[in-house]
C-alpha atoms as a PDB file:
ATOM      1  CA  UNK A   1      61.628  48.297  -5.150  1.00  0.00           C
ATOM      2  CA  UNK A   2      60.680  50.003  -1.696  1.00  0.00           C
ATOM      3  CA  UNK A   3      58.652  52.840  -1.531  1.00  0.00           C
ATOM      4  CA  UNK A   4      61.264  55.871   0.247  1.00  0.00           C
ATOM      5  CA  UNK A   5      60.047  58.942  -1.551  1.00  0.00           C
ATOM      6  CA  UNK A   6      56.648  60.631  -1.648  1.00  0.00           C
ATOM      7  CA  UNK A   7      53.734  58.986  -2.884  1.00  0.00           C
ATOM      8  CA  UNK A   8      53.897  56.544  -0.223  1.00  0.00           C
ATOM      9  CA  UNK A   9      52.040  53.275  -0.511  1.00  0.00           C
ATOM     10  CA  UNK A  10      51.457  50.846   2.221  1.00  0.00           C
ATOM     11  CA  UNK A  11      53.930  47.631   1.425  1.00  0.00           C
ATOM     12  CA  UNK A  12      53.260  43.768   1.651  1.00  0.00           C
ATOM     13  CA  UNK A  13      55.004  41.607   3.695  1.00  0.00           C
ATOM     14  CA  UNK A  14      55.690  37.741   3.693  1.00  0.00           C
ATOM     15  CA  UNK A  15      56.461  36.182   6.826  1.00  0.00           C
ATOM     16  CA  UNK A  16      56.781  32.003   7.545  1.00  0.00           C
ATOM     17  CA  UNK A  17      55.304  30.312  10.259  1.00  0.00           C
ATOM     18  CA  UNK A  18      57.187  27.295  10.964  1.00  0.00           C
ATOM     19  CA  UNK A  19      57.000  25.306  13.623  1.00  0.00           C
ATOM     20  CA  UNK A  20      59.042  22.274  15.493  1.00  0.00           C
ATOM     21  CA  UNK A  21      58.217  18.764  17.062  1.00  0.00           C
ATOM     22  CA  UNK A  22      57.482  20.886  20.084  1.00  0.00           C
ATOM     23  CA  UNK A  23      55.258  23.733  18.911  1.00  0.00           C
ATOM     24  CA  UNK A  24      57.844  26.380  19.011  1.00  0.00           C
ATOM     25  CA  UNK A  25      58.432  29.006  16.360  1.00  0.00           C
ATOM     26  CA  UNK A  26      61.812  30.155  14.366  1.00  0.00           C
ATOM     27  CA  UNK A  27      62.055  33.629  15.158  1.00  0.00           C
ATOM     28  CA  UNK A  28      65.039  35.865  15.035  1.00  0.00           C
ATOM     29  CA  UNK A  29      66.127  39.404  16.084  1.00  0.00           C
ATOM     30  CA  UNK A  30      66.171  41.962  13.753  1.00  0.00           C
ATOM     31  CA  UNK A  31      68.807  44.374  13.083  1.00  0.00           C
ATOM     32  CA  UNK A  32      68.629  47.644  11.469  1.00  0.00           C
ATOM     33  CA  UNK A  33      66.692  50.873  11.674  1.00  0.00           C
ATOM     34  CA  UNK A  34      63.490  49.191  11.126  1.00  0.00           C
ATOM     35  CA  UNK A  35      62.829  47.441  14.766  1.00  0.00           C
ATOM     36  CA  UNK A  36      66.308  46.443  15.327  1.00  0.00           C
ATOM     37  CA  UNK A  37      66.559  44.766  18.448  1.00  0.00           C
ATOM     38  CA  UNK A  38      62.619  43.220  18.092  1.00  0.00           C
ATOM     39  CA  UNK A  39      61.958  39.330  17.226  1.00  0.00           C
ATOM     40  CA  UNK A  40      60.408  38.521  13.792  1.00  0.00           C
ATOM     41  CA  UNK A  41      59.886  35.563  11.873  1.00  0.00           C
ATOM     42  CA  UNK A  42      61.416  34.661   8.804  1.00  0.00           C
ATOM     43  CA  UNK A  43      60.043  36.905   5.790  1.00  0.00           C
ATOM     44  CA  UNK A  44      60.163  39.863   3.815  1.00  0.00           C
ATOM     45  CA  UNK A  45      58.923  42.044   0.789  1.00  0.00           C
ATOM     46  CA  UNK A  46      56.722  39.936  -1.459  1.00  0.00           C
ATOM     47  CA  UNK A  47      58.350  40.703  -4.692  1.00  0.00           C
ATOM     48  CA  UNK A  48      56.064  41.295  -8.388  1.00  0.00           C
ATOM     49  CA  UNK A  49      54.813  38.146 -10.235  1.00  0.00           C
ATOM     50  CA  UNK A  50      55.741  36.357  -6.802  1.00  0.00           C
ATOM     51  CA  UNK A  51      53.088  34.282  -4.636  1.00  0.00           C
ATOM     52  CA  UNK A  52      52.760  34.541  -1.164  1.00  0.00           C
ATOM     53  CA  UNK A  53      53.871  30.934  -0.663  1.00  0.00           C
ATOM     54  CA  UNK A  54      56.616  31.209  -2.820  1.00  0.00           C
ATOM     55  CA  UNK A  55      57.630  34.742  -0.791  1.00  0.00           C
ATOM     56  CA  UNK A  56      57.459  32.527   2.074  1.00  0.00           C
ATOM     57  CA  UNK A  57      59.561  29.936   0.788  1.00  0.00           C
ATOM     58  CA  UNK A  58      62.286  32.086  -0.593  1.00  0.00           C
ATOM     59  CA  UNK A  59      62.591  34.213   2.561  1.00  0.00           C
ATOM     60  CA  UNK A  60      62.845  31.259   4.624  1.00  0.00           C
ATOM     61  CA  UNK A  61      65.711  30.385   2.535  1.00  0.00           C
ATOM     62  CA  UNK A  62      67.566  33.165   1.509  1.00  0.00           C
ATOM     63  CA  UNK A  63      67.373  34.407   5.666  1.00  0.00           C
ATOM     64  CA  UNK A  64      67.945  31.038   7.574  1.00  0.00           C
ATOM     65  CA  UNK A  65      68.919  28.079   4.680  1.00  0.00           C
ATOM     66  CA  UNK A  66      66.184  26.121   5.784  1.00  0.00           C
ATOM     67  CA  UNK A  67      63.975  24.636   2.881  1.00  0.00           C
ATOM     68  CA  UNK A  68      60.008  24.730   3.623  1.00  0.00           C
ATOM     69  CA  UNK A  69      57.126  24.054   1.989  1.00  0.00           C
ATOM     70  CA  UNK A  70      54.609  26.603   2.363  1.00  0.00           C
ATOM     71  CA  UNK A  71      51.037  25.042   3.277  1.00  0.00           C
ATOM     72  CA  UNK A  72      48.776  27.871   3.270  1.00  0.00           C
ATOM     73  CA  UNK A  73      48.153  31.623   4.804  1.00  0.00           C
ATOM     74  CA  UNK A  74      47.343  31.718   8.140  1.00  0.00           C
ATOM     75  CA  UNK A  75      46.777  35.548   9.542  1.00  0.00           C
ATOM     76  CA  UNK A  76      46.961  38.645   7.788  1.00  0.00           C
ATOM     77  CA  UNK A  77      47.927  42.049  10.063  1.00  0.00           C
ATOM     78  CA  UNK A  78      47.648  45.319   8.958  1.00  0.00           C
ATOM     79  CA  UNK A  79      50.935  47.572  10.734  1.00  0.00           C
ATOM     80  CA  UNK A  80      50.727  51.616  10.232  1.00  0.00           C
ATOM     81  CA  UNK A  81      54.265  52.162  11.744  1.00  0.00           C
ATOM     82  CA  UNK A  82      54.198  56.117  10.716  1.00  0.00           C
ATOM     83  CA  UNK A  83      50.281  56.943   9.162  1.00  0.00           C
ATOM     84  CA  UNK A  84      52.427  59.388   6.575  1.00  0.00           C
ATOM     85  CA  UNK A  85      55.027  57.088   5.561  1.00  0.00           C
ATOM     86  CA  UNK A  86      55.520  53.410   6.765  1.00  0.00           C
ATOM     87  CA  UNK A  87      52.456  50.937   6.525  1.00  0.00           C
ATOM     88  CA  UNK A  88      52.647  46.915   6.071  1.00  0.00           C
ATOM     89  CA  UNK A  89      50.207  44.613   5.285  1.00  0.00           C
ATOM     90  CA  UNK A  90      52.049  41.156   6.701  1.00  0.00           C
ATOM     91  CA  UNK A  91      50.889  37.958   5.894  1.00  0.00           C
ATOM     92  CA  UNK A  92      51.729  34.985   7.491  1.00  0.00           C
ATOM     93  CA  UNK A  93      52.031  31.920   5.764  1.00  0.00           C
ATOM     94  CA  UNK A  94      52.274  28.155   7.814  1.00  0.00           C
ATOM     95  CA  UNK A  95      55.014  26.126   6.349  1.00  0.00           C
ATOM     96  CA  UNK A  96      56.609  22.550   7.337  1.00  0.00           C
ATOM     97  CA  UNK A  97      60.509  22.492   6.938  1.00  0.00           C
ATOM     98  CA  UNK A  98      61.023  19.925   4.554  1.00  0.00           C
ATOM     99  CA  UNK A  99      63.893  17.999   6.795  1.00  0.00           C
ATOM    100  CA  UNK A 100      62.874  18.649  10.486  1.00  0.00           C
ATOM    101  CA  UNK A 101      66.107  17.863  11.565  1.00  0.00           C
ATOM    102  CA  UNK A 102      67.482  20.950   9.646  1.00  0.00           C
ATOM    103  CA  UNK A 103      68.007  24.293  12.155  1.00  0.00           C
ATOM    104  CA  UNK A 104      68.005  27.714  10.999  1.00  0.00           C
ATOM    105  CA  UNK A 105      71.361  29.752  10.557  1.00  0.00           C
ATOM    106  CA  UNK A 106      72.171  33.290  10.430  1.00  0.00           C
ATOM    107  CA  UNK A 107      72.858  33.899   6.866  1.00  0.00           C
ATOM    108  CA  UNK A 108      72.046  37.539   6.770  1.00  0.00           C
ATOM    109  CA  UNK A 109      74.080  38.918   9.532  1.00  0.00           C
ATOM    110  CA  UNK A 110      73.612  42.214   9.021  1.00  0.00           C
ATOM    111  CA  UNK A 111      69.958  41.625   9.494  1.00  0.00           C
ATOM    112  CA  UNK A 112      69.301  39.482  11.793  1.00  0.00           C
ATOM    113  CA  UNK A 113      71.839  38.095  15.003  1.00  0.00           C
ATOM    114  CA  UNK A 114      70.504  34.770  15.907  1.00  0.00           C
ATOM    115  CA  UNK A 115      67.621  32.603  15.395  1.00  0.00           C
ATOM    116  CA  UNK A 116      65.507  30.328  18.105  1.00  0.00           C
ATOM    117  CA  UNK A 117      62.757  28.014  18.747  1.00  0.00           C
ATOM    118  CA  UNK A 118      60.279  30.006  20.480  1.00  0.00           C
ATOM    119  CA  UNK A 119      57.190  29.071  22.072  1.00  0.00           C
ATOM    120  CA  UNK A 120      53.498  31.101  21.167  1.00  0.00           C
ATOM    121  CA  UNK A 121      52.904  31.653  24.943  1.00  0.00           C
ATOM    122  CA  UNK A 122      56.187  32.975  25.357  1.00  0.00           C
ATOM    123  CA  UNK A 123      55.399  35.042  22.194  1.00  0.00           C
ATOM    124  CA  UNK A 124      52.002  36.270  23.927  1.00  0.00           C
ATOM    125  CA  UNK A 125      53.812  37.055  27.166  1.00  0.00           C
ATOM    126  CA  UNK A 126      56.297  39.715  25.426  1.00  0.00           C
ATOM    127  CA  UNK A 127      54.047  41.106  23.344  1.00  0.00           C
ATOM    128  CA  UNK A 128      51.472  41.948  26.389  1.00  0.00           C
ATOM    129  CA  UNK A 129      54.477  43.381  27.890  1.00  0.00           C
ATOM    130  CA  UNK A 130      55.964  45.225  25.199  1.00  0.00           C
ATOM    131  CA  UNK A 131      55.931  48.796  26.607  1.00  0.00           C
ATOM    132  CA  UNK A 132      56.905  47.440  30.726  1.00  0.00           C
ATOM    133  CA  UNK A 133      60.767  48.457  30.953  1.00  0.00           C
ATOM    134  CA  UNK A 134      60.246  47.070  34.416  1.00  0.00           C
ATOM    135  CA  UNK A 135      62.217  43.542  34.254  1.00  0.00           C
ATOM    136  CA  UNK A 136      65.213  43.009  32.017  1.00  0.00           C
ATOM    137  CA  UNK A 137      63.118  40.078  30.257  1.00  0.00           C
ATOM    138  CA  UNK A 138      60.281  42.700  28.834  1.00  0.00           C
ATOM    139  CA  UNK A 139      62.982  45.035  27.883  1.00  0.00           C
ATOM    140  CA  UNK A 140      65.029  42.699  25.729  1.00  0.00           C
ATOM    141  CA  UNK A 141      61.928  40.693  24.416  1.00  0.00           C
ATOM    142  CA  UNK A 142      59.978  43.029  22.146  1.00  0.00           C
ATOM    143  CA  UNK A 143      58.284  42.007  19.084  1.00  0.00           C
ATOM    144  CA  UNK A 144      58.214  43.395  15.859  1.00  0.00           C
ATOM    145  CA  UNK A 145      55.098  45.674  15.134  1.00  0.00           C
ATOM    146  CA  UNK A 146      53.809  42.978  12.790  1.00  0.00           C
ATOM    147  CA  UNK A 147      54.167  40.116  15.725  1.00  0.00           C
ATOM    148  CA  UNK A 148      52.297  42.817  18.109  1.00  0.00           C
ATOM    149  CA  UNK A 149      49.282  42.647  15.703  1.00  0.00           C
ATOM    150  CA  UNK A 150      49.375  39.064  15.049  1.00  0.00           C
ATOM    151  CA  UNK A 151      49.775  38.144  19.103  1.00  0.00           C
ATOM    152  CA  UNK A 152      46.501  40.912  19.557  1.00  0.00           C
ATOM    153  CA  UNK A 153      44.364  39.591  16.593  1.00  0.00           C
ATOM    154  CA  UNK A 154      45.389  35.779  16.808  1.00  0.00           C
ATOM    155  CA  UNK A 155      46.080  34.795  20.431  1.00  0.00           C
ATOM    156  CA  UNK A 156      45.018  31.359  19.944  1.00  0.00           C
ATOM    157  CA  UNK A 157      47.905  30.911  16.856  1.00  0.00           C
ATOM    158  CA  UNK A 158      49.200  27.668  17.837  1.00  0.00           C
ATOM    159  CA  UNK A 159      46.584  25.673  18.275  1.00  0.00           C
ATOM    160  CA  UNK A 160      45.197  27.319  15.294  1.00  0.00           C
ATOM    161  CA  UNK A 161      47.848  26.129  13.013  1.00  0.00           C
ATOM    162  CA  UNK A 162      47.573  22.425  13.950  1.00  0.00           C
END
């Protein structure tokens, strides 16, 4: 159950790493009041009794119908979105779709509009730009405050995760 009333308590958050035959990432944009219009990956609240590959693995499936296996956790960011009221710790966990001919659908629409393949440079790129309203391609590329942390405390993600 999500914390909207006082005490406030900073939340965890599950989100999957998975990558294609070409290194890019499933990421999709969000929807909502809570970074609508930014790119995530897959994920969401780790629920109680649940394990953080599991999380990953239900997410993945319950958001885009692809089946994964979860491998093992890869970065952990730390997100204070308000410092009175909205906090996430994020972890991201690798996982390996288990048919990598399967793509990702949208079958949340009414929290996410599409999903893509999108490469970690391209990733970088938006998040080092994420406050330039200069060029349509900054302003329509933002990342989710999680992604910001992970591109500023992990730059070297993809080759990490090979």
């Amino acid at each position: 159950m999500a914390t909207t009333s006082p005490p406030y308590h900073p939340r965890v958050g599950v989100a999957a790493l998975i990558r294609d035959a070409q290194g890019r990432f499933v990421m999709g944009k969000r929807k909502g009041n809570h970074g609508g219009g930014t790119w995530q990956f897959p994920g969401g609240h780790l629920e109680m009794g649940e394990t953080l590959i599991a999380c990953a693995e239900r997410e993945t499936l319950e958001e885009t119908g692809l089946k994964v296996k979860g491998l093992r956790v890869a970065a952990v960011t730390n997100a204070i979105f308000d410092p009175q009221t909205k906090h996430y710790v994020t972890v991201f966990v690798m996982c390996e779709r288990e048919n990598e001919e399967d793509q990702p659908v949208i079958l949340e629409p009414e929290k996410c509009e599409s999903w893509h393949w999108i490469p970690w440079d391209d990733v970088k790129r938006w998040c080092e730009h994420h406050g330039d309203e200069v060029t349509p391609e900054w302003a329509n590329n933002k990342c989710f405050m999680p992604i910001l942390e992970l591109a500023r405390n992990y730059p070297q993600l993809d080759s990490f995760m090979l």
